[in-house]
Protein backbone atom coordinates (compact mmCIF):
# COMPACT_ATOMS: atom_id res chain seq x y z
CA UNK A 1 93.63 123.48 -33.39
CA UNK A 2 91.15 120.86 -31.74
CA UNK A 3 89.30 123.67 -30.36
CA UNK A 4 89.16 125.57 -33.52
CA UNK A 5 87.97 121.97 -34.83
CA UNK A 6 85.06 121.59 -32.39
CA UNK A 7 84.04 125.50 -32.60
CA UNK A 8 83.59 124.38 -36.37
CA UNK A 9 81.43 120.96 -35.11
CA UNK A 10 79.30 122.68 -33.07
CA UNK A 11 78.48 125.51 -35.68
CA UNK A 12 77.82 122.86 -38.31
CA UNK A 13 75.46 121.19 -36.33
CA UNK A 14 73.35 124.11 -35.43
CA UNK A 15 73.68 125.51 -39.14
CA UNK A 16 71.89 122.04 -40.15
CA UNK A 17 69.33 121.93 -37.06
CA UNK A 18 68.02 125.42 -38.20
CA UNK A 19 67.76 124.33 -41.75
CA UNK A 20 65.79 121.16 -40.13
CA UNK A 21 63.77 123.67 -38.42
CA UNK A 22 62.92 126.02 -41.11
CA UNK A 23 62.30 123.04 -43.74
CA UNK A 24 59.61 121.33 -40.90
CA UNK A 25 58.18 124.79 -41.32
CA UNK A 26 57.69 125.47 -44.54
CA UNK A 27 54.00 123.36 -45.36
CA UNK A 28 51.57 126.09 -46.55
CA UNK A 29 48.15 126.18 -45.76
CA UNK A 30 45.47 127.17 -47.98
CA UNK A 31 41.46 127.10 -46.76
CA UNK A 32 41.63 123.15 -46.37
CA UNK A 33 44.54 121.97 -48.39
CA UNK A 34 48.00 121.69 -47.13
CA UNK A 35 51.09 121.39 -49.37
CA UNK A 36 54.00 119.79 -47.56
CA UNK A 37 57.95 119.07 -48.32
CA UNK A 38 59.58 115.57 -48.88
CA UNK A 39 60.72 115.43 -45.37
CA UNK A 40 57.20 115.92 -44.01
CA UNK A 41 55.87 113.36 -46.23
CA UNK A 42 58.31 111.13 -45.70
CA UNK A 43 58.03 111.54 -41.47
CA UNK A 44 54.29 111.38 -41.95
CA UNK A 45 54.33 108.31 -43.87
CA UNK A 46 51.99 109.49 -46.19
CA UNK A 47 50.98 107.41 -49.16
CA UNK A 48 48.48 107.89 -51.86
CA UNK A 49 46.92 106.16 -54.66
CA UNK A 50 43.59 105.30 -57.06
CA UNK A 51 41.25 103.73 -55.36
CA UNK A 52 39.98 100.34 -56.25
CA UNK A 53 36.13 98.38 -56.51
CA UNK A 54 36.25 95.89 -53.70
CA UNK A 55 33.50 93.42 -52.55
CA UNK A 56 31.97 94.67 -49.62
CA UNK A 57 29.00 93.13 -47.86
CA UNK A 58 25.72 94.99 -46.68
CA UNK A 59 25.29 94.70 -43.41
CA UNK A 60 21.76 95.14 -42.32
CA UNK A 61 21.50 96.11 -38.09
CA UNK A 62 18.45 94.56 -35.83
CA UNK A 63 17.42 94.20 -32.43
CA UNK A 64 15.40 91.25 -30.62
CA UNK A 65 15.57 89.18 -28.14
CA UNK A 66 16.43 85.81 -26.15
CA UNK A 67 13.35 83.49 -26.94
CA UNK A 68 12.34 79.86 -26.94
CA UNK A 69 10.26 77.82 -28.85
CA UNK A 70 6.39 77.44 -26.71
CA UNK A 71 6.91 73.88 -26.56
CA UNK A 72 9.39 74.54 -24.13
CA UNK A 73 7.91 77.03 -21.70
CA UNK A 74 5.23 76.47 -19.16
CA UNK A 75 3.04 77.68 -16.88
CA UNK A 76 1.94 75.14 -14.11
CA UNK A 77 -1.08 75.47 -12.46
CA UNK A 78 -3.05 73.29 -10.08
CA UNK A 79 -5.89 70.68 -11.37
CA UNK A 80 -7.93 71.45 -8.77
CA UNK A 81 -8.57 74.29 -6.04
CA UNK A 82 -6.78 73.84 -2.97
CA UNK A 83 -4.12 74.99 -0.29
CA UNK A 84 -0.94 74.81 -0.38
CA UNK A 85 1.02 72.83 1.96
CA UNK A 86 4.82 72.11 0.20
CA UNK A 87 6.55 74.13 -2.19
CA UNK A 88 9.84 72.85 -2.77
CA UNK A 89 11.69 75.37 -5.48
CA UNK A 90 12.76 78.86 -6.03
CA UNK A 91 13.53 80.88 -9.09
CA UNK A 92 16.44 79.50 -10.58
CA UNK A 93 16.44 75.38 -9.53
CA UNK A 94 16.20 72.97 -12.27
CA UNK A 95 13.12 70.49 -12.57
CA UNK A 96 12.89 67.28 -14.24
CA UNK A 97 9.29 66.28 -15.90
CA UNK A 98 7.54 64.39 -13.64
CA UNK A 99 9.08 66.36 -10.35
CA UNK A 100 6.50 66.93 -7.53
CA UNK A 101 6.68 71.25 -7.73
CA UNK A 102 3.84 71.56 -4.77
CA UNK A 103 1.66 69.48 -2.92
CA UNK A 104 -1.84 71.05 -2.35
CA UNK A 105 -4.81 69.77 0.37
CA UNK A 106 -8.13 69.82 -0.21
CA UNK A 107 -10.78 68.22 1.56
CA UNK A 108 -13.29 67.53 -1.44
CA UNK A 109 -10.90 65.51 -3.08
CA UNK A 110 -11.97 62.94 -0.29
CA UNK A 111 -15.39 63.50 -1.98
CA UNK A 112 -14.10 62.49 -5.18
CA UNK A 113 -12.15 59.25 -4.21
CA UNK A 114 -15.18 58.12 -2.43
CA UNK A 115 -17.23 58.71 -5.41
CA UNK A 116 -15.03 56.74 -7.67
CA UNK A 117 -14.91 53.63 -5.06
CA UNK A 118 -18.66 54.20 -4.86
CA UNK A 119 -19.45 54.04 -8.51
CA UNK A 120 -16.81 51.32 -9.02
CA UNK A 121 -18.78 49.05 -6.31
CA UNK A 122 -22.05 49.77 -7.74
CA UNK A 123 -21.06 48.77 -10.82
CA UNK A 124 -20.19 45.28 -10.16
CA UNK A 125 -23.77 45.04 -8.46
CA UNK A 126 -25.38 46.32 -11.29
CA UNK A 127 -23.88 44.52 -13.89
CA UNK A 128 -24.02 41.65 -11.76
CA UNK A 129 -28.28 42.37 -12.24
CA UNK A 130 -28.44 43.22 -15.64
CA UNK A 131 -27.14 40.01 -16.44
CA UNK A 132 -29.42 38.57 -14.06
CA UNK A 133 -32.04 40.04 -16.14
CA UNK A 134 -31.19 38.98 -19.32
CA UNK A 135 -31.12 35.84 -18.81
CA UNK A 136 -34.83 35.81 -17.07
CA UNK A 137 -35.93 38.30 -20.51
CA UNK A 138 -34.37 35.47 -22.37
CA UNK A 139 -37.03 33.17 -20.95
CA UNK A 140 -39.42 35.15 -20.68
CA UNK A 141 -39.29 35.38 -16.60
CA UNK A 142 -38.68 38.77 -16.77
CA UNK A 143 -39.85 42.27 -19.13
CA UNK A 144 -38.11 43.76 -21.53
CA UNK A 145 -38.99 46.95 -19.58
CA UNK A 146 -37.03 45.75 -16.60
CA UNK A 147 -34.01 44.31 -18.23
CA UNK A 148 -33.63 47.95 -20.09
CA UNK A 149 -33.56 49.80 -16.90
CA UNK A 150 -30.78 47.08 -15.67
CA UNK A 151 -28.90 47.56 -18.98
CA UNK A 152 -29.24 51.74 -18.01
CA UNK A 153 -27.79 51.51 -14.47
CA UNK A 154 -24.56 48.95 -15.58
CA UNK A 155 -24.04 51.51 -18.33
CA UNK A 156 -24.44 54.79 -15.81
CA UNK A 157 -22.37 53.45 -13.29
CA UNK A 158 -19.92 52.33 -15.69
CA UNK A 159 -19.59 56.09 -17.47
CA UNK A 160 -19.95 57.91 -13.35
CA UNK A 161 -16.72 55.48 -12.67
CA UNK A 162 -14.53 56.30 -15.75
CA UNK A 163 -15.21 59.78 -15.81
CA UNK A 164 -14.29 59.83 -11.88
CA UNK A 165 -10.97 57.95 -12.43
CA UNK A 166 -10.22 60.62 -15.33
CA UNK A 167 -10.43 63.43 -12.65
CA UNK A 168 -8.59 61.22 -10.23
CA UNK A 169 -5.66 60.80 -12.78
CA UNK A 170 -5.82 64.67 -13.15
CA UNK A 171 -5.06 65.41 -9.69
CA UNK A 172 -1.84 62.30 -9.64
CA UNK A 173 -4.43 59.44 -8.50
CA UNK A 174 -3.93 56.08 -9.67
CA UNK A 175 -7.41 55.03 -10.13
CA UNK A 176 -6.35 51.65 -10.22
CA UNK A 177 -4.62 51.50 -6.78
CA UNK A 178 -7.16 53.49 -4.89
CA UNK A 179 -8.94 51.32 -2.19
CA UNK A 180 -10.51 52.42 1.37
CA UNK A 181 -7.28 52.31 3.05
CA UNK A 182 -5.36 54.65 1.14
CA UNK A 183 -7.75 57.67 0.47
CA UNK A 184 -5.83 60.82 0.84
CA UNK A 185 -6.87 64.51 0.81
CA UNK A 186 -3.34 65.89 -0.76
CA UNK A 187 -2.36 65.50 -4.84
CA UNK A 188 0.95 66.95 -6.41
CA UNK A 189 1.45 69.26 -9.01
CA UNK A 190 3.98 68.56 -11.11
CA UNK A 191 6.16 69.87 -14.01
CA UNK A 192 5.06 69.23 -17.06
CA UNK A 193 8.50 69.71 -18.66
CA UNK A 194 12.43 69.79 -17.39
CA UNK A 195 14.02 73.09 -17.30
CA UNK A 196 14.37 76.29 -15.11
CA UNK A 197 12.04 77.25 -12.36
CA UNK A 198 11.45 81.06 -13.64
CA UNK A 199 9.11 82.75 -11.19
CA UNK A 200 7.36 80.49 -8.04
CA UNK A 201 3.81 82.64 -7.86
CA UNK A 202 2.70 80.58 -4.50
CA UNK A 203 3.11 80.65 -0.64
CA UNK A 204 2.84 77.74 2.08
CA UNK A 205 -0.96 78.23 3.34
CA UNK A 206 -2.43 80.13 0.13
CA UNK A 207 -5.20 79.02 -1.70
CA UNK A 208 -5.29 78.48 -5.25
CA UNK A 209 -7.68 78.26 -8.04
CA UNK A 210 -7.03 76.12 -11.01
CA UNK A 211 -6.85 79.92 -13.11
CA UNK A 212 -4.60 80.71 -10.57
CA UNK A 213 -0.34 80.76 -12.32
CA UNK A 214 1.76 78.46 -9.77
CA UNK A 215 5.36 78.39 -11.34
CA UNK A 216 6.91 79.07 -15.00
CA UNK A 217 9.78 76.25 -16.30
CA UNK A 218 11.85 77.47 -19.02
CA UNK A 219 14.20 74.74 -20.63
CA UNK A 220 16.69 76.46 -22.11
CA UNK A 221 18.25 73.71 -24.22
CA UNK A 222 17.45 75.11 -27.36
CA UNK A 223 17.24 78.70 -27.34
CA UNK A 224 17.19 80.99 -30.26
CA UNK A 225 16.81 84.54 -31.33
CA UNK A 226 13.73 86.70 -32.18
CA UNK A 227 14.73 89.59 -34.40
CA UNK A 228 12.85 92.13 -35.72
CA UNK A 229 12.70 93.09 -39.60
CA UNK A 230 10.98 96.12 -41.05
CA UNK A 231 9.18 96.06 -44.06
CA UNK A 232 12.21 97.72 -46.25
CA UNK A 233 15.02 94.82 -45.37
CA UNK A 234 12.60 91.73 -45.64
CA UNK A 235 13.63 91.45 -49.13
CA UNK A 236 17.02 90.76 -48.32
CA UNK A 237 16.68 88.53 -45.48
CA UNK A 238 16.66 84.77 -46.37
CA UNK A 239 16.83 81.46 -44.87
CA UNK A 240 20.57 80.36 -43.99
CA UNK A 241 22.30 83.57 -44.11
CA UNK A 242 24.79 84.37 -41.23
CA UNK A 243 24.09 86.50 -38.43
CA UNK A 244 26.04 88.09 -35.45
CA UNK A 245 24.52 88.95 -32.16
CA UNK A 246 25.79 90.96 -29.17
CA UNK A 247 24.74 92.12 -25.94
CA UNK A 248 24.44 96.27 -24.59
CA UNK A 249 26.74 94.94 -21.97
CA UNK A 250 29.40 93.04 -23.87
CA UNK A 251 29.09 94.44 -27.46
CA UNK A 252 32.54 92.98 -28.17
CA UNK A 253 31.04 89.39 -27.68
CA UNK A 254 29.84 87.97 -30.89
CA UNK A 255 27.23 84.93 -30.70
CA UNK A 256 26.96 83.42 -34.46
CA UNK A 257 23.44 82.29 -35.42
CA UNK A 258 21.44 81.57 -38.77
CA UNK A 259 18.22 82.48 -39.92
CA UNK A 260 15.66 79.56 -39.80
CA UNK A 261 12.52 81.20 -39.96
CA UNK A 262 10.92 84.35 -41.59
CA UNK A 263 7.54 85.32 -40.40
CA UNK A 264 5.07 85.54 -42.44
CA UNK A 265 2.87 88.36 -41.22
CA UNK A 266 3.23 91.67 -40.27
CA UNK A 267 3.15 93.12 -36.72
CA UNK A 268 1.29 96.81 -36.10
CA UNK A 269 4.74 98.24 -36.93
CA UNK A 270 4.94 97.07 -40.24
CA UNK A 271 7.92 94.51 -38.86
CA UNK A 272 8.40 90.81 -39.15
CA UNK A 273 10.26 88.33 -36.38
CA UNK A 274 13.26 86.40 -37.93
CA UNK A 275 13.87 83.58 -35.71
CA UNK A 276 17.79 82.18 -35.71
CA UNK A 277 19.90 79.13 -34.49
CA UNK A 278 22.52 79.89 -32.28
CA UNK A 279 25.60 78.00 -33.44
CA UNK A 280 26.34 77.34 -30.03
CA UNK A 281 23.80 75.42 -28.01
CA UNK A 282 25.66 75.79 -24.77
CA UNK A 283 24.69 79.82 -24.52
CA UNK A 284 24.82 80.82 -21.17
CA UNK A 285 22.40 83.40 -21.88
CA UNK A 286 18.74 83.95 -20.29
CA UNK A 287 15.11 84.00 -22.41
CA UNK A 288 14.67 87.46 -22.51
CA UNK A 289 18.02 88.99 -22.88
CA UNK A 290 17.67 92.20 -25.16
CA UNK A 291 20.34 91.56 -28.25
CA UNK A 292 21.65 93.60 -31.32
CA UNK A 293 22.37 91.64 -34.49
CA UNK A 294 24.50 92.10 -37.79
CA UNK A 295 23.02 89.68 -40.75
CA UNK A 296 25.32 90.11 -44.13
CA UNK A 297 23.59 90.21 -47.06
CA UNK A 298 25.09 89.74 -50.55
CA UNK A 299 28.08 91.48 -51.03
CA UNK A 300 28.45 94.24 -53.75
CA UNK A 301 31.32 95.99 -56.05
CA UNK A 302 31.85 99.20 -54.50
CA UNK A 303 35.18 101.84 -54.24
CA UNK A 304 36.51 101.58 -50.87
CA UNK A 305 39.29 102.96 -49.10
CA UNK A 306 41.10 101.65 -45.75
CA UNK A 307 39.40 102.55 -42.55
CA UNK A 308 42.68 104.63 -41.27
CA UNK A 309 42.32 106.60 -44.21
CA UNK A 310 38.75 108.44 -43.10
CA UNK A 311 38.87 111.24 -40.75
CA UNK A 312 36.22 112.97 -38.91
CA UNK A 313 35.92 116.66 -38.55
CA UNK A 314 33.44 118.65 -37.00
CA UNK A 315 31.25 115.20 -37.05
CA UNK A 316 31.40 114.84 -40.51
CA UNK A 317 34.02 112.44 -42.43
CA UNK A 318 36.57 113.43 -44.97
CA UNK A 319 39.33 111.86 -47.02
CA UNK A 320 42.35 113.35 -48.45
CA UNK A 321 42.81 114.22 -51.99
CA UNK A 322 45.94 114.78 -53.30
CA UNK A 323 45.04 117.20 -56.42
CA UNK A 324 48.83 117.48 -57.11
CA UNK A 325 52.22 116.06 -56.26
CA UNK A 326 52.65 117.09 -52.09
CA UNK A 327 49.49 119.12 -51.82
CA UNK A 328 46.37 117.57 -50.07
CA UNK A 329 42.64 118.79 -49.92
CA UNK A 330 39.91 117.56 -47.41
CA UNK A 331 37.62 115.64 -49.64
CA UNK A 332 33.70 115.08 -47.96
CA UNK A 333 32.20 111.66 -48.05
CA UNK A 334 29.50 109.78 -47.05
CA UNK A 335 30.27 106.14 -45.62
CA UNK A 336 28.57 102.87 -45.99
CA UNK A 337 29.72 99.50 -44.53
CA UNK A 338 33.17 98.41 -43.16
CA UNK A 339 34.54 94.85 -44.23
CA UNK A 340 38.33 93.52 -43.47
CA UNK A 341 39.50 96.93 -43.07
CA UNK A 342 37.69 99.05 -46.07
CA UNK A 343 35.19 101.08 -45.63
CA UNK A 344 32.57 101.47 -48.61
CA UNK A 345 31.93 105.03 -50.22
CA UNK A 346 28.66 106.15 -50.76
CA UNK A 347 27.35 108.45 -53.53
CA UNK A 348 30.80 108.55 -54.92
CA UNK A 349 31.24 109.69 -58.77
CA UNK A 350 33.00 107.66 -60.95
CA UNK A 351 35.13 110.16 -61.99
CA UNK A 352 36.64 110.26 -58.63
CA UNK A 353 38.51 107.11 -59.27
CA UNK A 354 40.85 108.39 -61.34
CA UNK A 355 42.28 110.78 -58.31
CA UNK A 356 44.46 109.92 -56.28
CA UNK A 357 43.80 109.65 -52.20
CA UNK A 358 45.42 109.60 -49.40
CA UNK A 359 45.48 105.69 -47.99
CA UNK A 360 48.45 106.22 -45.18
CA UNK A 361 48.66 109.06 -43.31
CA UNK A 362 45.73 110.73 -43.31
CA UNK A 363 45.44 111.80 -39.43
CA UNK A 364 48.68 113.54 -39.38
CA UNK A 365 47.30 115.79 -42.41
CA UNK A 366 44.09 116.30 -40.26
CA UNK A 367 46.97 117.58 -37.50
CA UNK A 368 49.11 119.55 -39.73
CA UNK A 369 45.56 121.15 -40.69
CA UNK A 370 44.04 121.79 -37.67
CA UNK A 371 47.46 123.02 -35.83
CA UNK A 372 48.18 125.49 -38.46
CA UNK A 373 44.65 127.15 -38.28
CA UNK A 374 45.12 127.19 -34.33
């Protein structure tokens, strides 16, 4: 009896796996539609309904740059001619204003000290004598001829002295500290700003010119970004709006920024830069870097439809239709932008919102589609 029992088990259960079998088999296929059975539905999780107008922001995509504002680059170079004899940075060390970047000797600037000290003495001798002969013009001891020419010399000697202590100043000389005893044939040259050492353009021994490029210093405390707009998406571009950069190499990193400037001319390519805040001042990012950018512009109505529910075939996108209860057709579309998981449809007739579409499940149709025609 109990094997009689089991014999009758056993046959049940493969009576009701065939019927599983023929069931999973029994979707039909038609060009590209596909009508399927409850089961199949129901395993595929396939859901469909009308699709709704959602908000959905226009996204407009740049490219630019890592730049800082020209008050905070510069490009040292020497006062005077002269050789090198100390250069204390490379690439990469950070300066404060003020900090000795290279000392340079050269032997005329003995010239120059001495002709300051020079004109400074003769000064005090000639105005010494033009006073002299003022007071003799003043009673009449003396010609008005003469006490010109002493007037002349006070006031050349005077202008040869200040003009000398300008260049002196120039080259790191305090004009008043200079005496015989301290004359020197080496000056500094020093950063005008703190920041970054970018390029060092000098070697111990070289000569250079005062057109002659010594170092770059970058400060990077308050870098922002350069973008480039077109002529076409100026219009929607507007102080304050939101903006999301990313790198080639880390597209997945997101640096948030505004839009605080908008050029106001046009480059030979018909483009205008944007410049943006970085909402984060502590970037660790160099001037330079080459950056994509998302701004959002004001967001429209549009009928969208979850991401999951587009499909790609043969490099074009599709959606499901489902022209009547359990039977799908590939629908075309053309896609716009993508906000909080809906994607916008482009060029899509309003009629088309009172089908019905596939929301859930719309890669395992692609499947069921692509197997059967294999």
């Amino acid at each position: 009896m109990k094997k009689i029992l089991l014999i009758f088990i056993s046959l049940s259960i493969l009576s009701c796996s065939k019927e599983e079998t023929q069931t999973e088999k029994t979707s039909v296929v038609t060009g590209n539609q596909i009508t399927l059975t409850d089961l199949q539905i129901k395993n595929s999780g396939i859901e469909s309904k009308n699709l709704d107008k959602l908000d959905i922001a226009n996204k407009i995509f740049l490219n630019g740059q890592v730049d800082v504002p020209p008050q905070t680059m510069a490009s040292v170079s020497a006062p005077s001619g002269g050789y090198v004899k100390v250069s204390r940075f490379m690439p990469g060390n950070f300066v404060q204003k003020g900090q000795t970047l290279a000392v340079l000797e050269n032997p005329e600037l003995v010239q120059l000290q001495q002709d300051y000290l020079l004109a400074k003495s003769n000064l005090q001798y000639a105005q010494q004598d033009y006073s002299r002969q003022k007071d003799l013009n003043a009673n009449k001891a003396s010609s008005d001829k003469v006490t010109q020419k002493a007037f002349n010399d006070s006031n050349n000697q005077n202008i040869t002295m200040k003009a000398t202590a300008q260049k002196l100043a120039a080259m790191g000389i305090n004009p008043s500290t200079l005496n015989a005893n301290n004359i020197r044939r080496t000056f500094a040259v020093i950063s005008p700003i703190s920041g970054y050492v970018s390029s060092v353009n000098v070697n111990i021994g070289q000569y250079v010119s005062p057109m002659d490029k010594m170092f770059d210093v970058v400060n990077t405390g308050d870098l922002h970004l350069a973008l480039k707009v077109f002529e076409k998406d100026l219009n929607k571009i507007s102080v304050g709006q939101k903006v999301f950069a990313y790198t080639n190499q880390d597209p997945t990193k997101k640096y948030e920024a505004r839009v605080f400037i908008i050029g106001k001319d046009f480059t030979p390519d018909r483009s205008v830069l944007v410049h943006c805040h970085f909402a984060n001042e502590n970037l660790a990012l160099i001037p330079g870097t080459f950056m994509n950018a998302e701004i959002e512009t004001n967001a429209q109505k549009a009928l969208a439809i979850p991401d999951e529910a587009i499909v790609t075939w043969e490099e074009k996108q599709y959606i499901f239709e489902e022209i009547k209860p359990k039977t799908y057709k590939m629908f075309p579309v053309n896609i716009g932008n993508s906000e909080n998981g809906f994607t916008e449809l482009l060029n899509f007739s309003a009629e088309n919102a009172k089908k019905k579409f596939v929301t859930k499940g719309a890669y395992q149709l692609l499947m069921s589609l692509k197997n059967v025609e294999e």
